[in-house]
PDB file of N, CA and C in Angstrom:
ATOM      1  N   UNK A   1     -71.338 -25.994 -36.418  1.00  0.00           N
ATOM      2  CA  UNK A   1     -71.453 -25.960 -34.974  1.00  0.00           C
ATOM      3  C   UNK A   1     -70.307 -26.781 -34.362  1.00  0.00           C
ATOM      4  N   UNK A   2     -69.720 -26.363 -33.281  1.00  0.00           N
ATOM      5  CA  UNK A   2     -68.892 -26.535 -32.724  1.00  0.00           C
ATOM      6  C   UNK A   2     -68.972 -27.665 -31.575  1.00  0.00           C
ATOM      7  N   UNK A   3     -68.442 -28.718 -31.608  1.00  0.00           N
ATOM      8  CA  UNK A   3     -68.172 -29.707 -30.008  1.00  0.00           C
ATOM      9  C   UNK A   3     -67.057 -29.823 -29.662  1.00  0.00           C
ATOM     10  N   UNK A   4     -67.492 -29.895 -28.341  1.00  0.00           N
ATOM     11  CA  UNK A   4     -66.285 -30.390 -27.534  1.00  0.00           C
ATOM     12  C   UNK A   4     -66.306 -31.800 -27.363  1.00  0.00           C
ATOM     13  N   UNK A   5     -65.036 -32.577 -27.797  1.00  0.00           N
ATOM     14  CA  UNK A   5     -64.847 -33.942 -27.756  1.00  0.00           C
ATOM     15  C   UNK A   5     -63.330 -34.044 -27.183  1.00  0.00           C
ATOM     16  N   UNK A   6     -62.626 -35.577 -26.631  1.00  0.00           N
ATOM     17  CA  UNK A   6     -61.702 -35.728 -26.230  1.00  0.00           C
ATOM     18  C   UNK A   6     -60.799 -36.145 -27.984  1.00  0.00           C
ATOM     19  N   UNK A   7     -60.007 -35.760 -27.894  1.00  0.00           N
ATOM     20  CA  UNK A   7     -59.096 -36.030 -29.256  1.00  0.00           C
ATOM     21  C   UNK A   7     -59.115 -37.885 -29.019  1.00  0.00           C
ATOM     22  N   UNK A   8     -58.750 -38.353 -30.003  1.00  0.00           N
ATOM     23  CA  UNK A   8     -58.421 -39.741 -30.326  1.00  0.00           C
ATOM     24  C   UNK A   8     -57.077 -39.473 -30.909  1.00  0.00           C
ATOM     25  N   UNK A   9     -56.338 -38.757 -31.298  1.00  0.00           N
ATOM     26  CA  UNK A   9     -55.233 -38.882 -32.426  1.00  0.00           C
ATOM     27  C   UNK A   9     -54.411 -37.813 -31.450  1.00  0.00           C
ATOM     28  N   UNK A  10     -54.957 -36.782 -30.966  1.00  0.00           N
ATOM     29  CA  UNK A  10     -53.729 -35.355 -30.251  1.00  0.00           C
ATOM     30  C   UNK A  10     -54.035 -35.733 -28.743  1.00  0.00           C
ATOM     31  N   UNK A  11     -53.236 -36.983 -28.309  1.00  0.00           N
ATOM     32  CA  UNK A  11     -53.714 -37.257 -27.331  1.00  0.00           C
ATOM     33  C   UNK A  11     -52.342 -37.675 -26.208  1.00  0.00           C
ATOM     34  N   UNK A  12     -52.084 -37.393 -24.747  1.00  0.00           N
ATOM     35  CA  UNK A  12     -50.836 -37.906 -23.856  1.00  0.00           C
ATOM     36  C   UNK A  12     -51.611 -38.972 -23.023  1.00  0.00           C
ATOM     37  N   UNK A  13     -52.695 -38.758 -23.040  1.00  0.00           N
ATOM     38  CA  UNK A  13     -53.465 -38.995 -21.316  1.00  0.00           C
ATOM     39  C   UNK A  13     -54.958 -38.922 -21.548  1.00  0.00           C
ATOM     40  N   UNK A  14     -55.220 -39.133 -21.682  1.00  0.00           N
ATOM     41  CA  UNK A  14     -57.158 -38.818 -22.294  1.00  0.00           C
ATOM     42  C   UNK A  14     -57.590 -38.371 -23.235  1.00  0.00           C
ATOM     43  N   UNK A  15     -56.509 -37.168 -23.819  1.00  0.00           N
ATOM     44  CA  UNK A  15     -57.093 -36.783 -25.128  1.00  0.00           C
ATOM     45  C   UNK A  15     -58.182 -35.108 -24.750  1.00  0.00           C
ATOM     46  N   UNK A  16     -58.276 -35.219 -23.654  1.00  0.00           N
ATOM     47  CA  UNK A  16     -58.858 -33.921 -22.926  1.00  0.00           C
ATOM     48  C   UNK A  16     -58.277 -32.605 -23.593  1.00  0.00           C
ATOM     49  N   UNK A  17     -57.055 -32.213 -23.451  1.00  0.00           N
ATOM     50  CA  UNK A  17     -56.429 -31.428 -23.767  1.00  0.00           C
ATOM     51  C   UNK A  17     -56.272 -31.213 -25.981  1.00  0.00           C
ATOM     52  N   UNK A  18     -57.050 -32.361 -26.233  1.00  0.00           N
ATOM     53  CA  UNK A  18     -56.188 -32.339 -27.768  1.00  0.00           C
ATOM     54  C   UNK A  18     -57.892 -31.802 -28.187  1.00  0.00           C
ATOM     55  N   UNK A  19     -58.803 -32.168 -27.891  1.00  0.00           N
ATOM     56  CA  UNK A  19     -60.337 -31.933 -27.709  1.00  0.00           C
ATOM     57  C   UNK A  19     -60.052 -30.484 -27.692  1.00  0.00           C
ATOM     58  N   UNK A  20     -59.907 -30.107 -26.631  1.00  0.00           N
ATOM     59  CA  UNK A  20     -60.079 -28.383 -26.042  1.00  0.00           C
ATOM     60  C   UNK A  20     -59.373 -27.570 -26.911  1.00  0.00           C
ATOM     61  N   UNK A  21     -57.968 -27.940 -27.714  1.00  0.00           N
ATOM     62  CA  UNK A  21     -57.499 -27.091 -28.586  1.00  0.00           C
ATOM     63  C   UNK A  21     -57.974 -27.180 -29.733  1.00  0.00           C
ATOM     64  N   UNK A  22     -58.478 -28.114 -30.437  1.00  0.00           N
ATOM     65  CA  UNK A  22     -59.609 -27.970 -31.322  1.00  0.00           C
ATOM     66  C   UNK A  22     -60.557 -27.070 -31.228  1.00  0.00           C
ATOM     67  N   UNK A  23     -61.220 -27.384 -30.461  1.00  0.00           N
ATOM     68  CA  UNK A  23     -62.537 -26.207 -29.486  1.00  0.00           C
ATOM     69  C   UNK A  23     -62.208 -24.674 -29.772  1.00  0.00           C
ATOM     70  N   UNK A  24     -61.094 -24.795 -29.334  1.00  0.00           N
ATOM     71  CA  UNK A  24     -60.704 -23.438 -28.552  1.00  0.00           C
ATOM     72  C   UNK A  24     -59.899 -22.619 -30.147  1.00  0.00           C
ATOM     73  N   UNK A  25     -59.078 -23.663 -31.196  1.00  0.00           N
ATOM     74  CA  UNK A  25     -58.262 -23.302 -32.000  1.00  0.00           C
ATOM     75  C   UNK A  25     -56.930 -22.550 -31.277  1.00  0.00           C
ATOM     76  N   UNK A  26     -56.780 -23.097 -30.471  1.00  0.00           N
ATOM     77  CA  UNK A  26     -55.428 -23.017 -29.738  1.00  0.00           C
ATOM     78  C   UNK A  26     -54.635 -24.670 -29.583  1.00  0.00           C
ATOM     79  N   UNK A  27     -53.201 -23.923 -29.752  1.00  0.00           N
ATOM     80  CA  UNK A  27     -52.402 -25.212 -29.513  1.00  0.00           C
ATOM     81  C   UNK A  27     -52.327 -25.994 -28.383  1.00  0.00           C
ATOM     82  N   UNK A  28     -52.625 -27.109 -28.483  1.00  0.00           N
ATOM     83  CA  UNK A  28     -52.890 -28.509 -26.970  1.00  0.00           C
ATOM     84  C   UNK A  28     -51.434 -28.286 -26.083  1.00  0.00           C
ATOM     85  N   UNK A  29     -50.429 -27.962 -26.742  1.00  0.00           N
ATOM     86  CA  UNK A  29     -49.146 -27.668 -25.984  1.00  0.00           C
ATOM     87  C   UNK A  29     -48.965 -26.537 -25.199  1.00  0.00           C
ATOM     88  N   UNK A  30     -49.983 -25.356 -25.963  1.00  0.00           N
ATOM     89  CA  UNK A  30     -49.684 -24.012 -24.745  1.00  0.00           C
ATOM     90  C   UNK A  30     -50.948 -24.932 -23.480  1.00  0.00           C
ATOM     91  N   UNK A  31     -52.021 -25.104 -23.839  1.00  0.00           N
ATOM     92  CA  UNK A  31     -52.485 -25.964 -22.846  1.00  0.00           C
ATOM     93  C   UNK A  31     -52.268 -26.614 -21.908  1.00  0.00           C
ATOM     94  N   UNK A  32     -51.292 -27.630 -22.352  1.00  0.00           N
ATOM     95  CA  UNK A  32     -50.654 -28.199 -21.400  1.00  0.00           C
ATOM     96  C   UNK A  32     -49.915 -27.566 -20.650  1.00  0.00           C
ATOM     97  N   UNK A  33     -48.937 -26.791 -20.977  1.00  0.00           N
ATOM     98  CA  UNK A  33     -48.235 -26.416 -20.053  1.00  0.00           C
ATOM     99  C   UNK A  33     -48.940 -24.869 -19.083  1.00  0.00           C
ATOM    100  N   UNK A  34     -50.066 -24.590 -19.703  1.00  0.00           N
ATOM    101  CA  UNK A  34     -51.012 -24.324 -18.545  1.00  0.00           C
ATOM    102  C   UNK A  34     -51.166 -25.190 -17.165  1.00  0.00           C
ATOM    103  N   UNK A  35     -51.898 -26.234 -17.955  1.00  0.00           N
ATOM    104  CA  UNK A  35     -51.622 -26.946 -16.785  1.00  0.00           C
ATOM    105  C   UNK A  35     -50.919 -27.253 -16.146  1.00  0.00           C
ATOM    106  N   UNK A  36     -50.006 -27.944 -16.191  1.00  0.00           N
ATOM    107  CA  UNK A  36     -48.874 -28.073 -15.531  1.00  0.00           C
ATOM    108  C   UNK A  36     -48.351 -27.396 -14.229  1.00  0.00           C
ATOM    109  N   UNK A  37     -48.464 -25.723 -15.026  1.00  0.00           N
ATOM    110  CA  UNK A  37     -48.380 -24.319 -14.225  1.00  0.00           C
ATOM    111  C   UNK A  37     -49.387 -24.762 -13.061  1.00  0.00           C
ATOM    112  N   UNK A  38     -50.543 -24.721 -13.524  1.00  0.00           N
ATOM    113  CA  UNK A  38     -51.286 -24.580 -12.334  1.00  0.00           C
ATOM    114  C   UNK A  38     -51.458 -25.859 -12.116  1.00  0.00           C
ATOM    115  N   UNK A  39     -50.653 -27.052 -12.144  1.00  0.00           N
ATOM    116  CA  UNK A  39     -50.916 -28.095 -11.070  1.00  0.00           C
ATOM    117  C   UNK A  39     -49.985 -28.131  -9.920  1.00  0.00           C
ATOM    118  N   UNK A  40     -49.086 -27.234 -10.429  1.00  0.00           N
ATOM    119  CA  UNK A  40     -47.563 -27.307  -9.222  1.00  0.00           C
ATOM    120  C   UNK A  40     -48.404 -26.635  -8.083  1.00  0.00           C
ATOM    121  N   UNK A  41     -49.516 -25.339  -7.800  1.00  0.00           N
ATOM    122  CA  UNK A  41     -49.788 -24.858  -6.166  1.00  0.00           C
ATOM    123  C   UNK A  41     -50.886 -25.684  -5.640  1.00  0.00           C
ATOM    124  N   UNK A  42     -51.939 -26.282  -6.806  1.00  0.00           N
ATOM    125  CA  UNK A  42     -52.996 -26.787  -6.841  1.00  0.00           C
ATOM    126  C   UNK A  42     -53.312 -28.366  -7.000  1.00  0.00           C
ATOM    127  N   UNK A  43     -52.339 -29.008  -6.516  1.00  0.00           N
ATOM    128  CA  UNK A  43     -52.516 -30.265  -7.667  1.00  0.00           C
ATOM    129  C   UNK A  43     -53.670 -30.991  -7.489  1.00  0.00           C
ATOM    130  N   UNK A  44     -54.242 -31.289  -6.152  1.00  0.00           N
ATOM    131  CA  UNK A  44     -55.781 -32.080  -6.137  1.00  0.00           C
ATOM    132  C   UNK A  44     -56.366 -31.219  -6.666  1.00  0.00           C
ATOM    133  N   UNK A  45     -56.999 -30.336  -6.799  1.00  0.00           N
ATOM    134  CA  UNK A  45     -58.110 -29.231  -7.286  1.00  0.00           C
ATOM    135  C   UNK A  45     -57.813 -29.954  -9.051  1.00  0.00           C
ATOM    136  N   UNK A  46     -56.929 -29.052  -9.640  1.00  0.00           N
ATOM    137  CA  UNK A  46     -56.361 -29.318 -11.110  1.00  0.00           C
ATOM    138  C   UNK A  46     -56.626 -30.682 -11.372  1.00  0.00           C
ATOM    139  N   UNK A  47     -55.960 -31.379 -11.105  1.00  0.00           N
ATOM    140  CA  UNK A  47     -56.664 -33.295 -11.035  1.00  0.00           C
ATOM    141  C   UNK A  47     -57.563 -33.596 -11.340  1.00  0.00           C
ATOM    142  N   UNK A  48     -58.581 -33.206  -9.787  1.00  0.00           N
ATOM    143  CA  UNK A  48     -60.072 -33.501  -9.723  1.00  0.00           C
ATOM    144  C   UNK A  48     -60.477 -33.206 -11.033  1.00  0.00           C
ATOM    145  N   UNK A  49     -59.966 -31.624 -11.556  1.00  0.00           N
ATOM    146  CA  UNK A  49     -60.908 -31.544 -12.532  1.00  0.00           C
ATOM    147  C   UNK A  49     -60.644 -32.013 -14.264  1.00  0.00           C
ATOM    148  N   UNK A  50     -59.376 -32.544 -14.194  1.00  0.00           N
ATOM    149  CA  UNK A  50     -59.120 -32.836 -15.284  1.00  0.00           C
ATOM    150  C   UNK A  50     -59.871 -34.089 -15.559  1.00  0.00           C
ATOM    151  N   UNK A  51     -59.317 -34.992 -14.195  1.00  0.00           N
ATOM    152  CA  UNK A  51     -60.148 -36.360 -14.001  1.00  0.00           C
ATOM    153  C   UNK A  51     -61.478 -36.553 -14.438  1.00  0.00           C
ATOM    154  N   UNK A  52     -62.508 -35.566 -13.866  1.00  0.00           N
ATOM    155  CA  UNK A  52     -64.109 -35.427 -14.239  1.00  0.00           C
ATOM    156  C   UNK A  52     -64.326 -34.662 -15.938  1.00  0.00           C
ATOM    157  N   UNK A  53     -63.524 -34.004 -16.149  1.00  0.00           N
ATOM    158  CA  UNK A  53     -63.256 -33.423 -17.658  1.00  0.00           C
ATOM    159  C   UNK A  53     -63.120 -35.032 -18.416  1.00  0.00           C
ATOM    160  N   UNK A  54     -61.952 -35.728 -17.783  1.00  0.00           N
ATOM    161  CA  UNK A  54     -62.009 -36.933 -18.663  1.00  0.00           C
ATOM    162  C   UNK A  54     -63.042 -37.999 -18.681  1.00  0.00           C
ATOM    163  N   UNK A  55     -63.818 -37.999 -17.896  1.00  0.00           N
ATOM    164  CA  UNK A  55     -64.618 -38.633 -17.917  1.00  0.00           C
ATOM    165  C   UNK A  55     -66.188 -38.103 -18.505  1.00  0.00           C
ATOM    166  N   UNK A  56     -66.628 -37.040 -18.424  1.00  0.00           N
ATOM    167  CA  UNK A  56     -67.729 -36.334 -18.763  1.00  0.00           C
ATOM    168  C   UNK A  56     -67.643 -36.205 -20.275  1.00  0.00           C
ATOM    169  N   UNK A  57     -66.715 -35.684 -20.937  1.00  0.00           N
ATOM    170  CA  UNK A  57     -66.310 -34.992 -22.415  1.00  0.00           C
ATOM    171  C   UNK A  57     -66.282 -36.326 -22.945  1.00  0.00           C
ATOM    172  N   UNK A  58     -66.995 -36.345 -24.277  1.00  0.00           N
ATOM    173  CA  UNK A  58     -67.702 -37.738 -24.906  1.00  0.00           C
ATOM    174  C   UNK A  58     -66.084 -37.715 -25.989  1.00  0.00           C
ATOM    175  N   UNK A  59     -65.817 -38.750 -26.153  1.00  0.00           N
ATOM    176  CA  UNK A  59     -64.431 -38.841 -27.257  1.00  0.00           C
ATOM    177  C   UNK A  59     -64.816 -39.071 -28.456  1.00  0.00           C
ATOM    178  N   UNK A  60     -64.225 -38.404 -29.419  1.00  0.00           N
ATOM    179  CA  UNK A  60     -64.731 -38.326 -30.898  1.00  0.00           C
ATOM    180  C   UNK A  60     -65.178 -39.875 -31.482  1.00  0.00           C
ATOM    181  N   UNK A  61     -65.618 -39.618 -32.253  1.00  0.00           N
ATOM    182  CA  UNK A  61     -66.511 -40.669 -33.067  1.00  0.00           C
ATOM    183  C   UNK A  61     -65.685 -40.887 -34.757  1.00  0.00           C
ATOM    184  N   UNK A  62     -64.183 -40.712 -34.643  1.00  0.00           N
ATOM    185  CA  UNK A  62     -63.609 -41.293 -35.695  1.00  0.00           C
ATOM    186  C   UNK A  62     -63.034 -42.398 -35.917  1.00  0.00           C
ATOM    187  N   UNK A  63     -63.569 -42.718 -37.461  1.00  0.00           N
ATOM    188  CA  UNK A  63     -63.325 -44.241 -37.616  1.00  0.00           C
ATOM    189  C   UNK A  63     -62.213 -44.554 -38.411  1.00  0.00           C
ATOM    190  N   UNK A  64     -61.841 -45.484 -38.474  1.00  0.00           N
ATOM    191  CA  UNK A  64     -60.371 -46.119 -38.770  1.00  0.00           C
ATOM    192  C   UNK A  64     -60.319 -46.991 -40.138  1.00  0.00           C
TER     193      UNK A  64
END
């Protein structure tokens, strides 16, 4: 079974994005530059939600 977690290790900024390509089995880099795309017409909207993404999405539980 599958979770969604924030990466600890594939991480720029929260780790949001390194989480979701795990998830998803897509690369965190085409991701990003999704975003990106759509933060240039949108940028509060895109933000808001990355912001609440980073905060809601529980960060992995690996140990060191």
């Amino acid at each position: 079974m599958k979770k969604l977690y924030r990466s600890s290790d594939n991480r720029y900024v929260a780790g949001v994005f390194g989480g979701l390509s795990d998830y998803l089995n897509v690369d965190a880099t085409v991701l990003r530059v999704i975003f990106v795309i759509l933060l240039i017409p949108s940028f509060t909207t895109v933000a808001l939600i990355y912001l609440v993404a980073a905060l809601i999405i529980p960060k992995d539980m690996e140990i060191y």
